[in-house]
PDB file of N, CA and C in Angstrom:
ATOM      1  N   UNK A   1      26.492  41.382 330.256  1.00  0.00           N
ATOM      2  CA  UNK A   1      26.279  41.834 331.622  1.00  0.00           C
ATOM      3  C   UNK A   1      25.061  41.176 332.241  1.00  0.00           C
ATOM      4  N   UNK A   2      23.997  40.612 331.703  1.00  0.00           N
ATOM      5  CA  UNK A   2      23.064  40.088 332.083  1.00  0.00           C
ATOM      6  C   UNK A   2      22.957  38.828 332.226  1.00  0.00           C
ATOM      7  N   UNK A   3      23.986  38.077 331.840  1.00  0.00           N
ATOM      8  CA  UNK A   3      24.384  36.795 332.678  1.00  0.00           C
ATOM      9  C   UNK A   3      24.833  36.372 334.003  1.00  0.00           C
ATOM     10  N   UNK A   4      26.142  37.515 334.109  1.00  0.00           N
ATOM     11  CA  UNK A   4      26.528  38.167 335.150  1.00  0.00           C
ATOM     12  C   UNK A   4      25.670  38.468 336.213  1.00  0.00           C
ATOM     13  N   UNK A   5      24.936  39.231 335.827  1.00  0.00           N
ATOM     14  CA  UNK A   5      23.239  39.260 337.134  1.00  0.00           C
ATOM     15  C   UNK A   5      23.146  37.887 337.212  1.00  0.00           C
ATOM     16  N   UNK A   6      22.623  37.672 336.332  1.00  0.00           N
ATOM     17  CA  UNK A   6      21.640  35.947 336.631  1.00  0.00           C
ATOM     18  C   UNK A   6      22.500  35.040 337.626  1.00  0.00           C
ATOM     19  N   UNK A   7      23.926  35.328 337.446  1.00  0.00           N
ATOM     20  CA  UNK A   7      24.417  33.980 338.080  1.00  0.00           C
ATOM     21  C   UNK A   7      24.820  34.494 339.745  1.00  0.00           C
ATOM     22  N   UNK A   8      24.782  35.875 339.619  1.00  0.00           N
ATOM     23  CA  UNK A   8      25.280  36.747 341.229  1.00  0.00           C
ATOM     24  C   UNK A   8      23.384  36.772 341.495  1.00  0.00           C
ATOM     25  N   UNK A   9      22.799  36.440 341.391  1.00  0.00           N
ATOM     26  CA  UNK A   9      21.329  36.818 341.863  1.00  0.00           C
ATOM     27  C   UNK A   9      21.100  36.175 343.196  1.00  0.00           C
ATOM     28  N   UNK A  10      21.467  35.114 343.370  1.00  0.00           N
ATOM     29  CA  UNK A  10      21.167  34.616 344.886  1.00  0.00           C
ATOM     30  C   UNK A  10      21.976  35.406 346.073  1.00  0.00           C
ATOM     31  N   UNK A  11      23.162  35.709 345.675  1.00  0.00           N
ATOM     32  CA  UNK A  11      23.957  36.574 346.897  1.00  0.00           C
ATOM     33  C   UNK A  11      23.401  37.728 346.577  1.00  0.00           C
ATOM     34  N   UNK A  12      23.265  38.262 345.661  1.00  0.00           N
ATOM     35  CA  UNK A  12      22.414  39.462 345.630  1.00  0.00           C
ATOM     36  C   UNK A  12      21.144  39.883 346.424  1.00  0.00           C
ATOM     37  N   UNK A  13      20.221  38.978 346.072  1.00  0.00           N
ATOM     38  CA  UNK A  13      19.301  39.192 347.037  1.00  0.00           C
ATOM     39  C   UNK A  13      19.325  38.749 348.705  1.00  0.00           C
ATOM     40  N   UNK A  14      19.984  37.886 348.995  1.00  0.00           N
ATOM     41  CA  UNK A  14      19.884  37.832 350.300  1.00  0.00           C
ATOM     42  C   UNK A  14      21.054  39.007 350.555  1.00  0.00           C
ATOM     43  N   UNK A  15      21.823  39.489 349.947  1.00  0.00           N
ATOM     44  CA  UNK A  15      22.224  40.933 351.155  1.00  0.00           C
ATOM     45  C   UNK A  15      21.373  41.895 350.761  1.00  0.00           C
ATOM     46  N   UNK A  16      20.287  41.921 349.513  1.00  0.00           N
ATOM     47  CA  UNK A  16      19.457  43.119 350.130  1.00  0.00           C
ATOM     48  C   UNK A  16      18.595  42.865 351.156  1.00  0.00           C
ATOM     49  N   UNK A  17      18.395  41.403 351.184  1.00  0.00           N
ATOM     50  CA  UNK A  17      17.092  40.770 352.724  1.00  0.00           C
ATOM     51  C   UNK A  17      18.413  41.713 354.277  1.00  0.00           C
ATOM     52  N   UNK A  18      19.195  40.994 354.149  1.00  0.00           N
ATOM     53  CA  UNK A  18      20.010  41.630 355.178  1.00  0.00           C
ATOM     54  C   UNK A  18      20.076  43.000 355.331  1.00  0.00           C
ATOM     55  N   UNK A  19      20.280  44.143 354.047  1.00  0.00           N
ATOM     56  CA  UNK A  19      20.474  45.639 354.356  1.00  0.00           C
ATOM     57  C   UNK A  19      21.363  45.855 354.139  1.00  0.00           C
ATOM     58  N   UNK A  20      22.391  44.907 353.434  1.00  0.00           N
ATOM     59  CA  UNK A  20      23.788  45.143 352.934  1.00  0.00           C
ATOM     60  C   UNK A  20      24.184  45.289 351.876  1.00  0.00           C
ATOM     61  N   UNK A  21      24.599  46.907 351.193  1.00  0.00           N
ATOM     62  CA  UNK A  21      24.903  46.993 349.636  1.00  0.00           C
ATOM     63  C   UNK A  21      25.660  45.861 349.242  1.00  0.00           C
ATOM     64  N   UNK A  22      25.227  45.148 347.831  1.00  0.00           N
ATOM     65  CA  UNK A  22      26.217  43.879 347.654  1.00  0.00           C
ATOM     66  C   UNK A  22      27.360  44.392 347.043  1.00  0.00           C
ATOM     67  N   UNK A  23      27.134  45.437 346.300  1.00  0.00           N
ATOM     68  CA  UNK A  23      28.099  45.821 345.308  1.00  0.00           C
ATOM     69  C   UNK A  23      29.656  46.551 345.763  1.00  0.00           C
ATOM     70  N   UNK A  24      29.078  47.041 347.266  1.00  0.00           N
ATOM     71  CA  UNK A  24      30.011  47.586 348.274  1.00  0.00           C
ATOM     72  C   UNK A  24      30.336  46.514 349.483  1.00  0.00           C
ATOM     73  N   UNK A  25      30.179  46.716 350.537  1.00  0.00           N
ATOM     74  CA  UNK A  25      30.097  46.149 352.191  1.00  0.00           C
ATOM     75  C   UNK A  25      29.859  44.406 351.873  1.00  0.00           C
ATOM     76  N   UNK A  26      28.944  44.103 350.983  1.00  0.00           N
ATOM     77  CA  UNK A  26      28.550  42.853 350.536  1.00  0.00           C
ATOM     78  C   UNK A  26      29.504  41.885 349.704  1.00  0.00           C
ATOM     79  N   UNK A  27      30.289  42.865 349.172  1.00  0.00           N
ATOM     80  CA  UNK A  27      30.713  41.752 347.832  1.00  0.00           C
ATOM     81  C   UNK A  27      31.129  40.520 348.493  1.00  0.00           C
ATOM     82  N   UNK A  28      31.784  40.666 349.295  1.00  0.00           N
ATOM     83  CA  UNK A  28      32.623  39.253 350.039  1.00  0.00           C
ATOM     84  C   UNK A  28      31.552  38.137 350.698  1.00  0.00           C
ATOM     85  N   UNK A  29      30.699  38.890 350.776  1.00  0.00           N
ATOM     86  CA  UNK A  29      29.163  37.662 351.731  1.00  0.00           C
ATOM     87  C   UNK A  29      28.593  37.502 350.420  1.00  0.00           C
ATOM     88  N   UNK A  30      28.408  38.314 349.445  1.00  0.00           N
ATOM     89  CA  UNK A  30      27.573  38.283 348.176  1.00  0.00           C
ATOM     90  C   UNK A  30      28.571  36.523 347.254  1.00  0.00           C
ATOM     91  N   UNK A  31      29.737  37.242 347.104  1.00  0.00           N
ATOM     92  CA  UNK A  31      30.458  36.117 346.992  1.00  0.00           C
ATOM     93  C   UNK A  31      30.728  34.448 347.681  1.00  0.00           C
ATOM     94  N   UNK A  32      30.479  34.777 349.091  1.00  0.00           N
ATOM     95  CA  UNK A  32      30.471  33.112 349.895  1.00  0.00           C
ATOM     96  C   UNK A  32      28.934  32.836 349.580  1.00  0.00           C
ATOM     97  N   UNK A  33      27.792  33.420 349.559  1.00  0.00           N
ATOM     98  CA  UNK A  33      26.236  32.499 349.353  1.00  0.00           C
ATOM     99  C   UNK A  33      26.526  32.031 347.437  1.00  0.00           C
ATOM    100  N   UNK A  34      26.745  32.968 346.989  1.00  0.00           N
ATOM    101  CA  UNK A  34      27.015  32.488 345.830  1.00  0.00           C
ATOM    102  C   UNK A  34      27.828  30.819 345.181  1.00  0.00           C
ATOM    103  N   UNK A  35      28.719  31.214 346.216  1.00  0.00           N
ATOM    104  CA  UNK A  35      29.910  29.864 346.172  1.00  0.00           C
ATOM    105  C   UNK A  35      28.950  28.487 346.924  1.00  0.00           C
ATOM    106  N   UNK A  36      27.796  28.738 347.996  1.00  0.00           N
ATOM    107  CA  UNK A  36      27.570  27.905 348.650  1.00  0.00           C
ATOM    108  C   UNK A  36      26.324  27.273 347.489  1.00  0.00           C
ATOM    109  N   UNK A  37      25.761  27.890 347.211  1.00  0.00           N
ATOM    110  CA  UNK A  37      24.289  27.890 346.157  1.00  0.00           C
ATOM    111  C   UNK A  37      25.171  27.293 344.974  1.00  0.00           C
ATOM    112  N   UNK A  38      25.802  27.683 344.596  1.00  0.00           N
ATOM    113  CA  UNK A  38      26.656  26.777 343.358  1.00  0.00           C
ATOM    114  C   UNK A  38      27.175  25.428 343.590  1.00  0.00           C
ATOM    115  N   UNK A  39      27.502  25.490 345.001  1.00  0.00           N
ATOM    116  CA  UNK A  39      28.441  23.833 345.150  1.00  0.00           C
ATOM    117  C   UNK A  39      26.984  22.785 345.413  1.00  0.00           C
ATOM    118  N   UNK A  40      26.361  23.309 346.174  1.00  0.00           N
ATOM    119  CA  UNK A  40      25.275  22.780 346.345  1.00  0.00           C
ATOM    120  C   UNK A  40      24.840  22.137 345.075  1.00  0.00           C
ATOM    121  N   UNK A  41      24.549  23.196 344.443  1.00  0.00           N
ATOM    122  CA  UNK A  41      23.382  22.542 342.986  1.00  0.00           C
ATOM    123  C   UNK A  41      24.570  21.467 342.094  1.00  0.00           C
ATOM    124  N   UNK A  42      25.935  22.109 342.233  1.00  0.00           N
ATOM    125  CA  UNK A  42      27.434  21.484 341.444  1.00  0.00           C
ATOM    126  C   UNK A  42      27.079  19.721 341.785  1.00  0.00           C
ATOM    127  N   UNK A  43      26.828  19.195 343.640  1.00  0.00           N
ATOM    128  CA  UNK A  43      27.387  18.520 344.168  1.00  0.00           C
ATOM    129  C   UNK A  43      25.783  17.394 343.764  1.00  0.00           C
ATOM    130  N   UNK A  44      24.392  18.148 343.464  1.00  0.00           N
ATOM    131  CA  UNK A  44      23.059  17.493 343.561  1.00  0.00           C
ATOM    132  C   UNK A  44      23.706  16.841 342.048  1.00  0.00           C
ATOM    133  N   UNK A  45      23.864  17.620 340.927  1.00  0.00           N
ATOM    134  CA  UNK A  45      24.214  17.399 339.634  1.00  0.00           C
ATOM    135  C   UNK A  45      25.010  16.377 339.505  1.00  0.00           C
ATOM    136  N   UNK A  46      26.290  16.366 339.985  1.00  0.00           N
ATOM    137  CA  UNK A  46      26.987  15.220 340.195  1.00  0.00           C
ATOM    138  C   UNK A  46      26.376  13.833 340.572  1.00  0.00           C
ATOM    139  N   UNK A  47      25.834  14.074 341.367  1.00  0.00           N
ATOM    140  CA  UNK A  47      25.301  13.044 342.298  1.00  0.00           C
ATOM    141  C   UNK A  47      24.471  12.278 341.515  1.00  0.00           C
ATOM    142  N   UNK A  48      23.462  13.079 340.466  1.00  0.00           N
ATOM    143  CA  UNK A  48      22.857  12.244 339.823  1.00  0.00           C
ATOM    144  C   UNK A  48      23.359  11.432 339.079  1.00  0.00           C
ATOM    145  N   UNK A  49      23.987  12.824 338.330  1.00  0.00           N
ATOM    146  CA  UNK A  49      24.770  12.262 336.883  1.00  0.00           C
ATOM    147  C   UNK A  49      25.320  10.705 337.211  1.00  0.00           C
ATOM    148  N   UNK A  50      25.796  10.300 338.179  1.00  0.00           N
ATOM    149  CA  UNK A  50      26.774   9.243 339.132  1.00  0.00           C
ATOM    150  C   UNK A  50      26.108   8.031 339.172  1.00  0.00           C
ATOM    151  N   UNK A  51      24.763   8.798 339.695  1.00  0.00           N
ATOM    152  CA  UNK A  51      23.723   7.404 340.070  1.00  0.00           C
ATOM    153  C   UNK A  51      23.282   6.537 339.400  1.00  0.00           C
TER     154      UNK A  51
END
């Protein structure tokens, strides 16, 4: 279960910055920053690996 945190931690905290339970009202925004913060770091990783 504590991986699980670690890897939901960025959508996590920005819907508590917002005021939005993540676990309820959030999951779906908790879920798109998550997806965006992952492709991001996915797409830097690549990029190197490449270079």
């Amino acid at each position: 279960m504590k991986l699980v945190n670690a890897l939901l931690w960025p959508g996590t905290k920005v819907c508590e910055r917002l005021g939005v339970k993540p676990e309820g009202d959030g999951a779906l925004l908790r879920w798109m920053i998550n997806t965006f913060v992952y492709l991001i770091v996915g797409l830097v990783v690549l990029w190197i690996i490449v270079s």
